[in-house]
Protein backbone atom coordinates (compact mmCIF):
# COMPACT_ATOMS: atom_id res chain seq x y z
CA UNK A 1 -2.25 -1.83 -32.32
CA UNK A 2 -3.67 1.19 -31.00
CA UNK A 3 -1.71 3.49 -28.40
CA UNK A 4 -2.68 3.61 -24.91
CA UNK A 5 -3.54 7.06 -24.70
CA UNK A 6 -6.21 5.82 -27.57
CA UNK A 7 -7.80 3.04 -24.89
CA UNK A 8 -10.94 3.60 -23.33
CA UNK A 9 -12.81 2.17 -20.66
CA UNK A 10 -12.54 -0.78 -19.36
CA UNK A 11 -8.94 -1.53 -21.19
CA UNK A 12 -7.14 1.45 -20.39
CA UNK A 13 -8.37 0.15 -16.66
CA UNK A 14 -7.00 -3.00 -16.68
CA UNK A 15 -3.71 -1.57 -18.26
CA UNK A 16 -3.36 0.55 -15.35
CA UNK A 17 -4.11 -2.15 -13.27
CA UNK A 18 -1.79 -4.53 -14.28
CA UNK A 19 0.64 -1.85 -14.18
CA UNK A 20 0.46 -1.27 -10.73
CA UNK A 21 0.36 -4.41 -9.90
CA UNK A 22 3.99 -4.88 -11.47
CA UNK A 23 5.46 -2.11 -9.87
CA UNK A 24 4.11 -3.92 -5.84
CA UNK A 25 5.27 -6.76 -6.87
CA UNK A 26 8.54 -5.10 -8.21
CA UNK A 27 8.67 -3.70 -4.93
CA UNK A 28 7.89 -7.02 -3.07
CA UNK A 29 10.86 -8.95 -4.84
CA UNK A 30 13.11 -5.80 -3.07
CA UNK A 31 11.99 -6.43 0.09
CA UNK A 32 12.62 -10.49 -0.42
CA UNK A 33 16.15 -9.52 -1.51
CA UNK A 34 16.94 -7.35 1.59
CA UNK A 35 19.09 -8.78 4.20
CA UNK A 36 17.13 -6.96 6.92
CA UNK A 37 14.00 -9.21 6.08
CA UNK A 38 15.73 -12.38 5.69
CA UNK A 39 14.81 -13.81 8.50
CA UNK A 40 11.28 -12.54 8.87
CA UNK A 41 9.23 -16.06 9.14
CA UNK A 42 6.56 -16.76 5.38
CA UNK A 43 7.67 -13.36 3.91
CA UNK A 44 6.94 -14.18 0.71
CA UNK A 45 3.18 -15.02 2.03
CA UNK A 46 3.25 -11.63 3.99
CA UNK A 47 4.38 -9.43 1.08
CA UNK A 48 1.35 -11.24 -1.04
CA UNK A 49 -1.22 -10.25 1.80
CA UNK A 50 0.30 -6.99 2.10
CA UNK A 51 0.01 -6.09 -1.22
CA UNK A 52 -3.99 -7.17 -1.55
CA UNK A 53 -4.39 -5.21 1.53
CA UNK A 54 -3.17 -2.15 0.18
CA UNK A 55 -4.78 -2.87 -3.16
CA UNK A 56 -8.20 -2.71 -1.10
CA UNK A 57 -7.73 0.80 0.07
CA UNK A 58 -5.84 2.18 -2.79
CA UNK A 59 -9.70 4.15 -2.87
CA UNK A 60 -8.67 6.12 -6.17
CA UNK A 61 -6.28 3.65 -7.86
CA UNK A 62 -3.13 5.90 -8.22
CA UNK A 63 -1.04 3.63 -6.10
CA UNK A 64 -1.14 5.51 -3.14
CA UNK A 65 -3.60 5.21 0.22
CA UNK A 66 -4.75 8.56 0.92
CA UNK A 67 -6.81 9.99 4.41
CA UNK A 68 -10.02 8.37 3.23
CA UNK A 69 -8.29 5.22 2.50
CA UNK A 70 -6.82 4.70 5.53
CA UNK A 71 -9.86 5.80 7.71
CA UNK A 72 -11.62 3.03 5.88
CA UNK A 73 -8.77 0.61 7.08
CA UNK A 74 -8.67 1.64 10.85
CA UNK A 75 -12.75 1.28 10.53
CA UNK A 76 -12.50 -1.96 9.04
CA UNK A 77 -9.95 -2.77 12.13
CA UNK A 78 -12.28 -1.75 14.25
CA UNK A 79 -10.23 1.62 15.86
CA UNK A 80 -11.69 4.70 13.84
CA UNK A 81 -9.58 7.51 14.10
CA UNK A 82 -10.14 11.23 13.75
CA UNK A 83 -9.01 13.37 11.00
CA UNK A 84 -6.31 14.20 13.18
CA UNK A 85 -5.20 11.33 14.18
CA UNK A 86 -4.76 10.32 10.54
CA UNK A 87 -3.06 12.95 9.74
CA UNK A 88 -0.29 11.51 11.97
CA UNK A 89 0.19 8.38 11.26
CA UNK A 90 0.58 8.97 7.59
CA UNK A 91 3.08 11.62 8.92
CA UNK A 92 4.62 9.10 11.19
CA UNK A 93 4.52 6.57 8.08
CA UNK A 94 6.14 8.74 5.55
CA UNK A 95 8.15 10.99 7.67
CA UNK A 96 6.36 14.19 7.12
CA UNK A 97 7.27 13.87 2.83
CA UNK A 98 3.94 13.10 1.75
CA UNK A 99 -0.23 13.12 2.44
CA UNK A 100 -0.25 9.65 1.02
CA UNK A 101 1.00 6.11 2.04
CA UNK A 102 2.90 4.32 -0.97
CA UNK A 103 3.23 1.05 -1.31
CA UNK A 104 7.16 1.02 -0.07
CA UNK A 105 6.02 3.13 3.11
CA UNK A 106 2.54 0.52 3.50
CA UNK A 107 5.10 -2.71 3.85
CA UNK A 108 8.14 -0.73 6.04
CA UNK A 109 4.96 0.03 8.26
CA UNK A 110 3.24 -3.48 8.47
CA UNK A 111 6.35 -5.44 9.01
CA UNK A 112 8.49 -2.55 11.37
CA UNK A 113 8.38 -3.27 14.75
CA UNK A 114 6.21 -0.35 15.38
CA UNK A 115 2.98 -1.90 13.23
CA UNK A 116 0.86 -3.01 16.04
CA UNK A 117 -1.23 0.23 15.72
CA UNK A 118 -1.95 -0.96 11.60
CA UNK A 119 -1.41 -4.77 12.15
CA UNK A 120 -4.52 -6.53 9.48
C-alpha cells in the first residue's frame, strides 16, 4: 500500500478530509462529555450542525475559518461586516492568540451565551 505522501489527487483529498472530520468529531464527543454542556437541550444535534457549518466555511480546508471565511458567513447571515470588524470578532473569538477560528473556538462561540452576533 502506497504511503500518503505518495497519494495524489483526489485520494490524498479525501484522506485529509476524513481526517478532519475525525478530529471535529473528536472534539464534539469533548464537548458531550463536559459537565458545563450537560444540560444544553439536543446537543448532540447542535454539535452535528455546528460542525457542517464550519465545514462550509473552512474556505481552504486546513481546519481553520480564516477572514474570508467568516465574511462569507456574516454575508450568508445577512450582516456583512468590514475588514475591521472581522478582525474583532475572531479576536474576541480566540482571545487575541490567533487570525483564524478553530473548530474548538467555532463551538465555545455558537453555544456561549454571547453567540447571538454568529447565531446560524
Amino acid at each position: 500500500m502506497p504511503s500518503n505522501k505518495n497519494m495524489q489527487g483526489g485520494k490524498a483529498f479525501g484522506l485529509l478530509k476524513e481526517q478532519q472530520k475525525q478530529k471535529l468529531e473528536e472534539i464534539n464527543k469533548e464537548y458531550l462529555e463536559d459537565q458545563k454542556y450537560r444540560d444544553e437541550e439536543g446537543l448532540a444535534e447542535k454539535l452535528e450542525s455546528l460542525k457542517n457549518k464550519y465545514a462550509e466555511f473552512d474556505l481552504n480546508d486546513e481546519g481553520e475559518i480564516e477572514m474570508m471565511g467568516l465574511k462569507r458567513m456574516m454575508e450568508k447571515l445577512g450582516v456583512p461586516k468590514t475588514h475591521l470588524e472581522l478582525k474583532k470578532m475572531i479576536v474576541e473569538v480566540t482571545g487575541g492568540s490567533s487570525n483564524t477560528i478553530n473548530y474548538r473556538d467555532f463551538v465555545k462561540m455558537m453555544l456561549g451565551k454571547r453567540s447571538a452576533v454568529l447565531k446560524l
